[in-house]
ModelCIF file with pLDDT and N, C-alpha, C, O atoms, coordinates in Angstrom:
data_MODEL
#
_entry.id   MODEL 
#
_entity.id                         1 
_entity.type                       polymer 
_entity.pdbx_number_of_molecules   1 
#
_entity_poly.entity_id                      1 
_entity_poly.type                           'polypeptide(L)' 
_entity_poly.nstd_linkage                   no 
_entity_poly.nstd_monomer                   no 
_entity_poly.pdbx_seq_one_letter_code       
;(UNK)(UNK)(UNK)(UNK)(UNK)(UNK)(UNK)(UNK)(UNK)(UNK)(UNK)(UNK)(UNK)(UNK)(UNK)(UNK)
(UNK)(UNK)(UNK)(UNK)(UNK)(UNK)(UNK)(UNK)(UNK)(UNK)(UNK)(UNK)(UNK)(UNK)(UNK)(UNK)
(UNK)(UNK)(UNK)(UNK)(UNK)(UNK)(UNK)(UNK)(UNK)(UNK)(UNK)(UNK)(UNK)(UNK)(UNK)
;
_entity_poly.pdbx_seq_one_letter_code_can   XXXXXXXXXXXXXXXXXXXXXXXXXXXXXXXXXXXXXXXXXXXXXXX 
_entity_poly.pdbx_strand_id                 A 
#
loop_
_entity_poly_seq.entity_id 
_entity_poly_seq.num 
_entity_poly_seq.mon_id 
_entity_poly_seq.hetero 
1 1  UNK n 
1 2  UNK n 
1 3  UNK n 
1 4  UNK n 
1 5  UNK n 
1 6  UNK n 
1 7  UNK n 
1 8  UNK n 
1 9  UNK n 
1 10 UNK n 
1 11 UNK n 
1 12 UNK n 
1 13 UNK n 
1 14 UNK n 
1 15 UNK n 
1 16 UNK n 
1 17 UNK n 
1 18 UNK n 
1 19 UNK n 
1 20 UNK n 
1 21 UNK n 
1 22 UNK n 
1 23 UNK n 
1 24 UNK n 
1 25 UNK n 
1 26 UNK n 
1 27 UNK n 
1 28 UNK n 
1 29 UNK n 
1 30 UNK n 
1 31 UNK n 
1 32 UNK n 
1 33 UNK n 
1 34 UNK n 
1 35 UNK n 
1 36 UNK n 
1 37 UNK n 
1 38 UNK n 
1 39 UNK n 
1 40 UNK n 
1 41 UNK n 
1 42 UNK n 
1 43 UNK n 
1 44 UNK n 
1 45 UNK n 
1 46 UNK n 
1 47 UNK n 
#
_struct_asym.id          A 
_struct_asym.entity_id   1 
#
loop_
_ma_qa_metric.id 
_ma_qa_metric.mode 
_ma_qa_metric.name 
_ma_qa_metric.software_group_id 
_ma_qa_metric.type 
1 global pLDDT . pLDDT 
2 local  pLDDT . pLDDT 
#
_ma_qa_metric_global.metric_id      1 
_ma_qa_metric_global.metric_value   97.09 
_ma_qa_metric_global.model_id       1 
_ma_qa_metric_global.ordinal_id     1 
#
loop_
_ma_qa_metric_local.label_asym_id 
_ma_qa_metric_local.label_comp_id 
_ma_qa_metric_local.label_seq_id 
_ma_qa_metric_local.metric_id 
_ma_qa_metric_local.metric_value 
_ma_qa_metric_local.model_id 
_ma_qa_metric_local.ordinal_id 
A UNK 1  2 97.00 1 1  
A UNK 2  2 97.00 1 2  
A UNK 3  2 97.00 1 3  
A UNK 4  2 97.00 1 4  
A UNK 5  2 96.00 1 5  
A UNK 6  2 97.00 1 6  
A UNK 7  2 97.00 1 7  
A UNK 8  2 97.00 1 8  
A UNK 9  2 97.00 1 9  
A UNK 10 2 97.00 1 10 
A UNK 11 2 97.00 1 11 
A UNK 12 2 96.00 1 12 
A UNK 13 2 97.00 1 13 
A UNK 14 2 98.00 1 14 
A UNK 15 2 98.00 1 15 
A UNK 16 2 98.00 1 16 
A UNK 17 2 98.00 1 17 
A UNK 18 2 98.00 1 18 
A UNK 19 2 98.00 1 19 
A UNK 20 2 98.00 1 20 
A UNK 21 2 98.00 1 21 
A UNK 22 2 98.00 1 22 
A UNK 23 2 98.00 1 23 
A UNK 24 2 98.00 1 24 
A UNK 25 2 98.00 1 25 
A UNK 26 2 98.00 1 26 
A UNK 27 2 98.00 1 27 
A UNK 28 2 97.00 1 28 
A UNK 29 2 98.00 1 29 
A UNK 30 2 98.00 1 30 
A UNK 31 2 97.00 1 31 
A UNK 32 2 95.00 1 32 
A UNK 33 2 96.00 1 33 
A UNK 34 2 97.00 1 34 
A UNK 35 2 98.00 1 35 
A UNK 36 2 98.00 1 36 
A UNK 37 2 98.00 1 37 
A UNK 38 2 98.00 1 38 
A UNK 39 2 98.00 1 39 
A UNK 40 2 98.00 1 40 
A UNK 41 2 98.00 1 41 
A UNK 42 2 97.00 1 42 
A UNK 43 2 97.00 1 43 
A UNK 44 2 96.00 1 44 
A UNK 45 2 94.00 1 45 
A UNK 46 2 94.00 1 46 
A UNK 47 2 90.00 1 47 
#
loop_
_atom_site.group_PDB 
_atom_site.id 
_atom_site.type_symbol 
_atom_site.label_atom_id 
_atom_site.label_alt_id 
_atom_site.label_comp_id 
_atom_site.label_asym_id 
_atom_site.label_entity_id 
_atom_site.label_seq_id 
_atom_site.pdbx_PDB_ins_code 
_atom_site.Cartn_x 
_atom_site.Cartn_y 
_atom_site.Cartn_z 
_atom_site.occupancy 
_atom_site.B_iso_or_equiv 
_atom_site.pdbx_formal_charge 
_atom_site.auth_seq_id 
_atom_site.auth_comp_id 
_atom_site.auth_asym_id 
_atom_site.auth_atom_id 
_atom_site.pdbx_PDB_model_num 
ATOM 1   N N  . UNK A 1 1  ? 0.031   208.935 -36.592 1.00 97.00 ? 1  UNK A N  1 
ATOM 2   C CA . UNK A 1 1  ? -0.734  209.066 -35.350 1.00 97.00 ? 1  UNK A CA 1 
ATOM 3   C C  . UNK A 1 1  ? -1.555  210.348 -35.342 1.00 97.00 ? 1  UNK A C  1 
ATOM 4   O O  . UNK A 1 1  ? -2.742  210.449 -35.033 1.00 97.00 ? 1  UNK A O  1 
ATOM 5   N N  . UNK A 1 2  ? -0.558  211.501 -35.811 1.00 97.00 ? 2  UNK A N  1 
ATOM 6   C CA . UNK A 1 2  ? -1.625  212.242 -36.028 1.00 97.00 ? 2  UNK A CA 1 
ATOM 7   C C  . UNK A 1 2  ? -3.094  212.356 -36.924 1.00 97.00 ? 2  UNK A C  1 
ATOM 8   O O  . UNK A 1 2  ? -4.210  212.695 -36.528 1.00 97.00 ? 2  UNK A O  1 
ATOM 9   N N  . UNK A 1 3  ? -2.709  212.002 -38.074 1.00 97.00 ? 3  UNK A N  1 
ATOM 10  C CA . UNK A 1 3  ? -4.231  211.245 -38.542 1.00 97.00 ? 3  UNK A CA 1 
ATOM 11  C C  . UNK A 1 3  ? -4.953  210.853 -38.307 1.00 97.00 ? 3  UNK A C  1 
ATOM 12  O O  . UNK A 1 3  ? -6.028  211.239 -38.766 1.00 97.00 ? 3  UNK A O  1 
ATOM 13  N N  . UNK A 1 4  ? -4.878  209.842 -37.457 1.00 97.00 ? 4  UNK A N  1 
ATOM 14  C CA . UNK A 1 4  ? -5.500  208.944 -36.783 1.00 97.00 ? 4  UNK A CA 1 
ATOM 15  C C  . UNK A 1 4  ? -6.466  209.626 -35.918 1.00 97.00 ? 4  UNK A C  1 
ATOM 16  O O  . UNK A 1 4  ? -7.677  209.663 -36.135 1.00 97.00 ? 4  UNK A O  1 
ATOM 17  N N  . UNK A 1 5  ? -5.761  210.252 -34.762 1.00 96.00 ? 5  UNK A N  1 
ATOM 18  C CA . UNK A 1 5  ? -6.555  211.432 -34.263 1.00 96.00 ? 5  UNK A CA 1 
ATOM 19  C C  . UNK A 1 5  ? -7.477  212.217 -34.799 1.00 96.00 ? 5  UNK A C  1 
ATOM 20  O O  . UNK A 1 5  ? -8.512  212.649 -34.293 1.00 96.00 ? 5  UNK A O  1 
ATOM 21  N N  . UNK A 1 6  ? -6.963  212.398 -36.021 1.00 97.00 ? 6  UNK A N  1 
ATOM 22  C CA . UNK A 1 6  ? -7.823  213.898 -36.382 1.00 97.00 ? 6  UNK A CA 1 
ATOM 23  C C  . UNK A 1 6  ? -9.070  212.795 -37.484 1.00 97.00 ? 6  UNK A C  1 
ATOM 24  O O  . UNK A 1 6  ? -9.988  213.255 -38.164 1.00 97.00 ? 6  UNK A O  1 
ATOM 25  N N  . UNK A 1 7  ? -8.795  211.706 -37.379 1.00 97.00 ? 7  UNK A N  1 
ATOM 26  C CA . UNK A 1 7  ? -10.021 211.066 -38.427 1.00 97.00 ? 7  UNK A CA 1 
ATOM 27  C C  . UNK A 1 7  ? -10.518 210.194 -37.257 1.00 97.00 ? 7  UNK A C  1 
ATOM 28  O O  . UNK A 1 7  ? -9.760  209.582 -36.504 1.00 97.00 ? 7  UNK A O  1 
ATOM 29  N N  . UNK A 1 8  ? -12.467 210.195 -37.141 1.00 97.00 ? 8  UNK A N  1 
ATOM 30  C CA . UNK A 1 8  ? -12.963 209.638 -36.203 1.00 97.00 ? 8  UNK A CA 1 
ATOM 31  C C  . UNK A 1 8  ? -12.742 208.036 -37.202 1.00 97.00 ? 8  UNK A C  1 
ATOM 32  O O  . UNK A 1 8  ? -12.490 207.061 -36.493 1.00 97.00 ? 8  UNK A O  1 
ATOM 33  N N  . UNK A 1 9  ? -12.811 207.815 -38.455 1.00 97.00 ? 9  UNK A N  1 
ATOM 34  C CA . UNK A 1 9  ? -13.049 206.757 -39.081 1.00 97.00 ? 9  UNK A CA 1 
ATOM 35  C C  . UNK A 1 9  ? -11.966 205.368 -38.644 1.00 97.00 ? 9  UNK A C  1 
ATOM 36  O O  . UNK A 1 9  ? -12.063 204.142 -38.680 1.00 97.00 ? 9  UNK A O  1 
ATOM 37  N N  . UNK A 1 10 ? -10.821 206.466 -38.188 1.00 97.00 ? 10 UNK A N  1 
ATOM 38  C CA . UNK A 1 10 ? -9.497  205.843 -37.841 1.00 97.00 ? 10 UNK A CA 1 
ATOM 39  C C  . UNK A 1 10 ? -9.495  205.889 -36.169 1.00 97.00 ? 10 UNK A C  1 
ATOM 40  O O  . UNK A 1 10 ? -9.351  204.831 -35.556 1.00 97.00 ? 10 UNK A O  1 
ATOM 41  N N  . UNK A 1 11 ? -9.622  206.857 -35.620 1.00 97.00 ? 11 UNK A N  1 
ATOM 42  C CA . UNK A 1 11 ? -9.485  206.831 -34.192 1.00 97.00 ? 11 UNK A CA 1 
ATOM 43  C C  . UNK A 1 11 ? -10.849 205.939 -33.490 1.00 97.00 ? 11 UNK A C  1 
ATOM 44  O O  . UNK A 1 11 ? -10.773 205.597 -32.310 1.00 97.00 ? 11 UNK A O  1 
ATOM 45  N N  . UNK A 1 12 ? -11.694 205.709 -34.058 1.00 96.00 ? 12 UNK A N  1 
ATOM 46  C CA . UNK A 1 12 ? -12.584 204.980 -33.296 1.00 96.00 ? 12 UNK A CA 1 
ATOM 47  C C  . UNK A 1 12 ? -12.870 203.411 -33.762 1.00 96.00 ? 12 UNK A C  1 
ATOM 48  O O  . UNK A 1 12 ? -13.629 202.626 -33.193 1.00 96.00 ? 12 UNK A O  1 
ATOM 49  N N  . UNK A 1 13 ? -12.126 203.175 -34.860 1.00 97.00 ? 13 UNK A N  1 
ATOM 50  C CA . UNK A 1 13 ? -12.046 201.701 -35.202 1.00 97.00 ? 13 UNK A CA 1 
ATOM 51  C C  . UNK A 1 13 ? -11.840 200.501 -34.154 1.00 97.00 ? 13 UNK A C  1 
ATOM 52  O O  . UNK A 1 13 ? -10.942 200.461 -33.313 1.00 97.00 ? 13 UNK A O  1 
ATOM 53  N N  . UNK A 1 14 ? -12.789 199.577 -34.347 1.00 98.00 ? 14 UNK A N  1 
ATOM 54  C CA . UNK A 1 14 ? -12.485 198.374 -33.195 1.00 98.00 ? 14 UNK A CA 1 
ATOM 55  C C  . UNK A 1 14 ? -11.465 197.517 -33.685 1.00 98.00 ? 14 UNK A C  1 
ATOM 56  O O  . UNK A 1 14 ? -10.776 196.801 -32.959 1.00 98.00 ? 14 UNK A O  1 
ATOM 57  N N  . UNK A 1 15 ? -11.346 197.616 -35.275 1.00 98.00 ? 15 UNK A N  1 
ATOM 58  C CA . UNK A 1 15 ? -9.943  196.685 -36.128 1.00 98.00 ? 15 UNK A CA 1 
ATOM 59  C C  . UNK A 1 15 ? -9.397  197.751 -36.882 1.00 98.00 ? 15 UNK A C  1 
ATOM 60  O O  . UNK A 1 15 ? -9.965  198.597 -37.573 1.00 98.00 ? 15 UNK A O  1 
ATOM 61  N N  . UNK A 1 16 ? -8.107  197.551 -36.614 1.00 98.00 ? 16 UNK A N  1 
ATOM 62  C CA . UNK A 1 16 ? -7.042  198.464 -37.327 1.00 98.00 ? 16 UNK A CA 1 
ATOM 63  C C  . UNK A 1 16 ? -6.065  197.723 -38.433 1.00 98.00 ? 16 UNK A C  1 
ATOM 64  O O  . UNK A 1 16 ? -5.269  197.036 -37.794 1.00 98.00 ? 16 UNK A O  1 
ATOM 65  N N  . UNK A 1 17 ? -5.847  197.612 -39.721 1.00 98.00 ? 17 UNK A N  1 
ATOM 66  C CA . UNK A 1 17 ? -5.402  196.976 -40.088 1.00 98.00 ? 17 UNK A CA 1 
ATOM 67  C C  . UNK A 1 17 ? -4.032  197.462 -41.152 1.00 98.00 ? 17 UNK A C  1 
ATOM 68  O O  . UNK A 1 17 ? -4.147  197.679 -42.359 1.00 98.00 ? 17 UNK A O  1 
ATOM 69  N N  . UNK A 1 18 ? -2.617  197.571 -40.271 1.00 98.00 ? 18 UNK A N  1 
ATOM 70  C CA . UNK A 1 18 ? -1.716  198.222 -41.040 1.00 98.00 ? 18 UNK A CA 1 
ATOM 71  C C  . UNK A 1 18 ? -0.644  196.967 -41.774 1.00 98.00 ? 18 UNK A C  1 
ATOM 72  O O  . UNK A 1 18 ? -0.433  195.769 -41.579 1.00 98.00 ? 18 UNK A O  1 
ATOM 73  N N  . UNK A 1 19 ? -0.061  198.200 -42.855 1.00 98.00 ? 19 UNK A N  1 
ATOM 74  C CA . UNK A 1 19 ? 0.964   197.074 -43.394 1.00 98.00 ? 19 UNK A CA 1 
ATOM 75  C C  . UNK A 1 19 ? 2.081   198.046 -43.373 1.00 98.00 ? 19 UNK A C  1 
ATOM 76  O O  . UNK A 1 19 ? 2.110   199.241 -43.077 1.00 98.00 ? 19 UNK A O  1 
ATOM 77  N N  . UNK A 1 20 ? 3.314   196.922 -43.905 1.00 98.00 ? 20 UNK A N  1 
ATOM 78  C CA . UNK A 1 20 ? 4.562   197.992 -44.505 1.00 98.00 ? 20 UNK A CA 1 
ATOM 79  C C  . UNK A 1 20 ? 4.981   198.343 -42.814 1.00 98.00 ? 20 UNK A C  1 
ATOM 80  O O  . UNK A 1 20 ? 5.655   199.374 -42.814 1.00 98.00 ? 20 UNK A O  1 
ATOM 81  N N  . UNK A 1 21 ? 4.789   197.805 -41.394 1.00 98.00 ? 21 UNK A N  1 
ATOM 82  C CA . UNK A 1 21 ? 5.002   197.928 -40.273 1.00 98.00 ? 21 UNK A CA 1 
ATOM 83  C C  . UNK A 1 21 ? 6.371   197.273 -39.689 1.00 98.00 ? 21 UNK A C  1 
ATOM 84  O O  . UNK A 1 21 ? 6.939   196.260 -40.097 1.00 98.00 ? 21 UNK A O  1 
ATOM 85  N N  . UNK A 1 22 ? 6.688   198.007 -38.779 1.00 98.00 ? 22 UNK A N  1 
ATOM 86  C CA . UNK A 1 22 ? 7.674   196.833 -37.859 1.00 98.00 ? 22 UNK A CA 1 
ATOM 87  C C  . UNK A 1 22 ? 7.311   196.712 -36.806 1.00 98.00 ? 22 UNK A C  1 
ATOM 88  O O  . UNK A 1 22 ? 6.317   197.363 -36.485 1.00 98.00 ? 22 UNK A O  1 
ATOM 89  N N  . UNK A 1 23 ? 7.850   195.973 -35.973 1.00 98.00 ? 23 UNK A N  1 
ATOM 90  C CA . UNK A 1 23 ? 7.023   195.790 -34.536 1.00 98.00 ? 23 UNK A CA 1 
ATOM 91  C C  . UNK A 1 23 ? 6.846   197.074 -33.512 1.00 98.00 ? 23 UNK A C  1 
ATOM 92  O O  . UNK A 1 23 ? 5.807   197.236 -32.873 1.00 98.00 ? 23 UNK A O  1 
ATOM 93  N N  . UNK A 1 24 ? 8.186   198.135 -33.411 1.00 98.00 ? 24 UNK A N  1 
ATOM 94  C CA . UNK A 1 24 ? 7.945   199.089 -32.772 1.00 98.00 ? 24 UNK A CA 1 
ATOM 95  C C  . UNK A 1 24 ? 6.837   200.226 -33.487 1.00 98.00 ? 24 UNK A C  1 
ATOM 96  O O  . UNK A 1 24 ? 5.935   200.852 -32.930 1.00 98.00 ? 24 UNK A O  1 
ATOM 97  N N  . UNK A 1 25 ? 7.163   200.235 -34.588 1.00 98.00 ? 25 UNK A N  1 
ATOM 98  C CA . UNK A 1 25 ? 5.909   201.355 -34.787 1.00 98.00 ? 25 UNK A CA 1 
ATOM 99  C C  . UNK A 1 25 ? 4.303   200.351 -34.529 1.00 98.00 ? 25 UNK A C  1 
ATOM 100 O O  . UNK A 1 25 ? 3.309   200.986 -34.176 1.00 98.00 ? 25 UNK A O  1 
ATOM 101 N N  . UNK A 1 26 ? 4.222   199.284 -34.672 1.00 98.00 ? 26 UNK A N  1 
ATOM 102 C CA . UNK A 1 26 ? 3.277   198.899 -34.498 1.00 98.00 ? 26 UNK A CA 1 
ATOM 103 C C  . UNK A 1 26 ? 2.574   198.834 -32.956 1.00 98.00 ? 26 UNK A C  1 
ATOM 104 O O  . UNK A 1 26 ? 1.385   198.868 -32.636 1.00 98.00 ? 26 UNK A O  1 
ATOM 105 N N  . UNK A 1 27 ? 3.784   198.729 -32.146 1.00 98.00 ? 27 UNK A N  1 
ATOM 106 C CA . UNK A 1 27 ? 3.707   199.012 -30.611 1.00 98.00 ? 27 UNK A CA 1 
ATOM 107 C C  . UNK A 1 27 ? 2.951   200.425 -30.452 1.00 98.00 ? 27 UNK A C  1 
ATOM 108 O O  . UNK A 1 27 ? 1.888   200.471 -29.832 1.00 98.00 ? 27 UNK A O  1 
ATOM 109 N N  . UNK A 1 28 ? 3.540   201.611 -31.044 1.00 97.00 ? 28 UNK A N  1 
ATOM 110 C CA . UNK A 1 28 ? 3.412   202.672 -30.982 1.00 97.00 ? 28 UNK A CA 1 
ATOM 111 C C  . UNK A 1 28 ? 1.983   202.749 -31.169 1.00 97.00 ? 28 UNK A C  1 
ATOM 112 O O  . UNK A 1 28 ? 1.301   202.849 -30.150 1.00 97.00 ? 28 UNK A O  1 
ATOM 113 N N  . UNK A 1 29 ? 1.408   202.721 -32.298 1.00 98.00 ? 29 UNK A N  1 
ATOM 114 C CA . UNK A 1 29 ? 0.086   202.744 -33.089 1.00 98.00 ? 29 UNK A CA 1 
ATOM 115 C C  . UNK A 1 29 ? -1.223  201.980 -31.699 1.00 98.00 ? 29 UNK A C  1 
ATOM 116 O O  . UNK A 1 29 ? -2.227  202.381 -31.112 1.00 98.00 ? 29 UNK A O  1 
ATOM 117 N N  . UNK A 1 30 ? -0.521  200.926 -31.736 1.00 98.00 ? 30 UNK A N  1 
ATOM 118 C CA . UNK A 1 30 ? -1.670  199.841 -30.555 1.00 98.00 ? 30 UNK A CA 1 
ATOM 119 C C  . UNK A 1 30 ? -2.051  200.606 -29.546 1.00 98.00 ? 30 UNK A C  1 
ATOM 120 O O  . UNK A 1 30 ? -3.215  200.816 -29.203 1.00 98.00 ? 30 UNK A O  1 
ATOM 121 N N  . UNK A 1 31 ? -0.539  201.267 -28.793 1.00 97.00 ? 31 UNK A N  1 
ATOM 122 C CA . UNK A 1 31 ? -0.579  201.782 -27.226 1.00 97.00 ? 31 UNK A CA 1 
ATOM 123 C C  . UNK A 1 31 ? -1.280  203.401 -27.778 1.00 97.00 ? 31 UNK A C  1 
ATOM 124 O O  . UNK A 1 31 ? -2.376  203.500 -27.226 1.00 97.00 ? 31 UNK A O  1 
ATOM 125 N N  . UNK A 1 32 ? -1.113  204.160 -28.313 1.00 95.00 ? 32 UNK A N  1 
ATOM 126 C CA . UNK A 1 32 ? -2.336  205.285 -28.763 1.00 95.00 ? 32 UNK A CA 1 
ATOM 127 C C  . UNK A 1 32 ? -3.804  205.189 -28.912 1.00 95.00 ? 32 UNK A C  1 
ATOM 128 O O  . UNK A 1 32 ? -4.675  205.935 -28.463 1.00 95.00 ? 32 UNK A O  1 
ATOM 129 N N  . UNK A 1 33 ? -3.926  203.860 -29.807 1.00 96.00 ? 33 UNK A N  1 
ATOM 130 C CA . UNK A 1 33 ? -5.095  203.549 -30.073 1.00 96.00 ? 33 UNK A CA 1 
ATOM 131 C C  . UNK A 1 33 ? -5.872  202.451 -28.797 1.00 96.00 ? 33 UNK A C  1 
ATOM 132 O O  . UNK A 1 33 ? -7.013  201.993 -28.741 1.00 96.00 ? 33 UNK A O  1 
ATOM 133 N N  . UNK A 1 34 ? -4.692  202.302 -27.876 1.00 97.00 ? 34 UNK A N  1 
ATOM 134 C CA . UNK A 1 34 ? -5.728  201.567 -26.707 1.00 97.00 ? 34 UNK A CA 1 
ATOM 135 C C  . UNK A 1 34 ? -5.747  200.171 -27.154 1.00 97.00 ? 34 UNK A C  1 
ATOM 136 O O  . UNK A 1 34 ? -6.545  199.497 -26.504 1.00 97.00 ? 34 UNK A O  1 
ATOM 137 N N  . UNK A 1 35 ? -5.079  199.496 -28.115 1.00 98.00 ? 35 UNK A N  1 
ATOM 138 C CA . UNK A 1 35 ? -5.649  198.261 -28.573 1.00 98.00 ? 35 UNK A CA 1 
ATOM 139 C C  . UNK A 1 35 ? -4.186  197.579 -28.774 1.00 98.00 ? 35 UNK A C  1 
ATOM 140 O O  . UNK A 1 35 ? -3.070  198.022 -29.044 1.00 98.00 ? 35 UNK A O  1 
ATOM 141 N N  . UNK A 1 36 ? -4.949  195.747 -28.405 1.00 98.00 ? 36 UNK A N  1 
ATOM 142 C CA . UNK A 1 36 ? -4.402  194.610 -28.670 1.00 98.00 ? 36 UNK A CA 1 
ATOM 143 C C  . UNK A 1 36 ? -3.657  194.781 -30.224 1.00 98.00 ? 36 UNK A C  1 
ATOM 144 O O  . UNK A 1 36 ? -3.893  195.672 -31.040 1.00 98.00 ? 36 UNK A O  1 
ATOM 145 N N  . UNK A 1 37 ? -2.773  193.742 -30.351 1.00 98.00 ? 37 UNK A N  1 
ATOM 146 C CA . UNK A 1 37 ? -2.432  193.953 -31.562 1.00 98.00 ? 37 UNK A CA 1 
ATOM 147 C C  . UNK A 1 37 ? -1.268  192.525 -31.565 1.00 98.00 ? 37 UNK A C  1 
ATOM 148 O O  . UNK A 1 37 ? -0.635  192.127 -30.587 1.00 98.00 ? 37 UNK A O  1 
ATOM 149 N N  . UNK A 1 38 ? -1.243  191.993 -32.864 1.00 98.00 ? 38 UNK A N  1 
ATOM 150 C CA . UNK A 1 38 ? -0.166  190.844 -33.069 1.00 98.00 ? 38 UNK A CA 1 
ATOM 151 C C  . UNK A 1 38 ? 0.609   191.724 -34.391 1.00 98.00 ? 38 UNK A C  1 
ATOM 152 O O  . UNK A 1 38 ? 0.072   192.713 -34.889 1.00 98.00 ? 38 UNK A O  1 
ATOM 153 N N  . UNK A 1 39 ? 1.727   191.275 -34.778 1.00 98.00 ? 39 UNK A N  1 
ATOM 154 C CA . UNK A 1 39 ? 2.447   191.715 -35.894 1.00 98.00 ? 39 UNK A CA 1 
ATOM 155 C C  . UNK A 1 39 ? 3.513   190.532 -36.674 1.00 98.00 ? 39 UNK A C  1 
ATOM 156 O O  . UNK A 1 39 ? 4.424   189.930 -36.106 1.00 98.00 ? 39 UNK A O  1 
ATOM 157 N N  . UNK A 1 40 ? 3.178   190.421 -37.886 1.00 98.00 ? 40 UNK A N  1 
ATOM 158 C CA . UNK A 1 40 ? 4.088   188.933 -38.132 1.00 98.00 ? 40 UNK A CA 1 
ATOM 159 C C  . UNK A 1 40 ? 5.043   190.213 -39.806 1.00 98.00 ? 40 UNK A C  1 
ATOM 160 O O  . UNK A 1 40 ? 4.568   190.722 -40.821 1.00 98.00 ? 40 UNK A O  1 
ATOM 161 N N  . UNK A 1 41 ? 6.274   190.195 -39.273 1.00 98.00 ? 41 UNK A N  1 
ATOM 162 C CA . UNK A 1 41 ? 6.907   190.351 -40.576 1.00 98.00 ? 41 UNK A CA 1 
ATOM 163 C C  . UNK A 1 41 ? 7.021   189.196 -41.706 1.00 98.00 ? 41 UNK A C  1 
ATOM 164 O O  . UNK A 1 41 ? 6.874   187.989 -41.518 1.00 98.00 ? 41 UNK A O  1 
ATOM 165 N N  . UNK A 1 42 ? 7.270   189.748 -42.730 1.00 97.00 ? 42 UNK A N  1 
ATOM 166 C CA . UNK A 1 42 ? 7.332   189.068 -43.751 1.00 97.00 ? 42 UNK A CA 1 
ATOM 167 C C  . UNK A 1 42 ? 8.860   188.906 -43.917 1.00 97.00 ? 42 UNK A C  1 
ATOM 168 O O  . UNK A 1 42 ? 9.285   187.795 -44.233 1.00 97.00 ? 42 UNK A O  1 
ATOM 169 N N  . UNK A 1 43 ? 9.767   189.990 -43.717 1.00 97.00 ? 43 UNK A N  1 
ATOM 170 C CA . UNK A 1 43 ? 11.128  189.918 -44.001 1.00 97.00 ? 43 UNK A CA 1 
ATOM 171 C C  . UNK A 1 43 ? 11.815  190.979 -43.172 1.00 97.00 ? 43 UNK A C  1 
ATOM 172 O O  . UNK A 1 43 ? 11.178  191.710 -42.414 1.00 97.00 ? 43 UNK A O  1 
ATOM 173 N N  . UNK A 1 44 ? 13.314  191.061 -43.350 1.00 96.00 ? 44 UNK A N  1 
ATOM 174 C CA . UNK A 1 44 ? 13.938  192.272 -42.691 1.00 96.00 ? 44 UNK A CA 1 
ATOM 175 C C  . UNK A 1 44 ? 14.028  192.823 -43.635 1.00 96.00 ? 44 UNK A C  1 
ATOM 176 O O  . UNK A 1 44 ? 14.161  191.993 -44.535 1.00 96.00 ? 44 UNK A O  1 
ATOM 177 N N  . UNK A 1 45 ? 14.037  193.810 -44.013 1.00 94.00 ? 45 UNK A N  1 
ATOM 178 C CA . UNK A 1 45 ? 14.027  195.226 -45.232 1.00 94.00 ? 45 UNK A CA 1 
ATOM 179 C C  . UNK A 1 45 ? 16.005  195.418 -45.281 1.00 94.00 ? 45 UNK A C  1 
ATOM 180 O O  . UNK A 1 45 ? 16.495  195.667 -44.179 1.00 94.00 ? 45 UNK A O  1 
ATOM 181 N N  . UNK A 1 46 ? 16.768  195.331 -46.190 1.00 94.00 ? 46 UNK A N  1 
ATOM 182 C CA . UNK A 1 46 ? 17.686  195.617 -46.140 1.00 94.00 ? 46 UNK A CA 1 
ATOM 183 C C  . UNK A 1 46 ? 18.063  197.485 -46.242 1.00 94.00 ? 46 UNK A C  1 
ATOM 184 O O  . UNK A 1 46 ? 19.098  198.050 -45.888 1.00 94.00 ? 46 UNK A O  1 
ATOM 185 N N  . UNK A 1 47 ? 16.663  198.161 -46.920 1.00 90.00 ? 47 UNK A N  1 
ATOM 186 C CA . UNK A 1 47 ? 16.346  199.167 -46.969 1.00 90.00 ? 47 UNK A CA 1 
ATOM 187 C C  . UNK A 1 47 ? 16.631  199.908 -45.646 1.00 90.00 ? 47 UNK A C  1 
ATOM 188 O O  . UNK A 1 47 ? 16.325  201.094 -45.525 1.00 90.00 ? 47 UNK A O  1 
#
């Protein structure tokens, strides 16, 4: 998030497109950035 901020390339994007996510950080990321967002895992990480 902080990145994001500090890069206009990232903070002013109309599509954001992350991977390697789970739904709460992805919550996190949306509600900063002001934006809609869907999230489909692929698996649970036993990691």
């Amino acid at each position: 998030l902080a990145t994001i901020r500090a890069e206009p390339a990232l903070r002013d994007a109309d599509v954001l497109l992350l991977q390697e996510m789970d739904e709460d950080a992805t919550r996190r990321v949306a509600e900063e950035m002001g934006m809609r967002w869907v999230y489909y895992p692929a698996l649970w990480h036993y990691k």
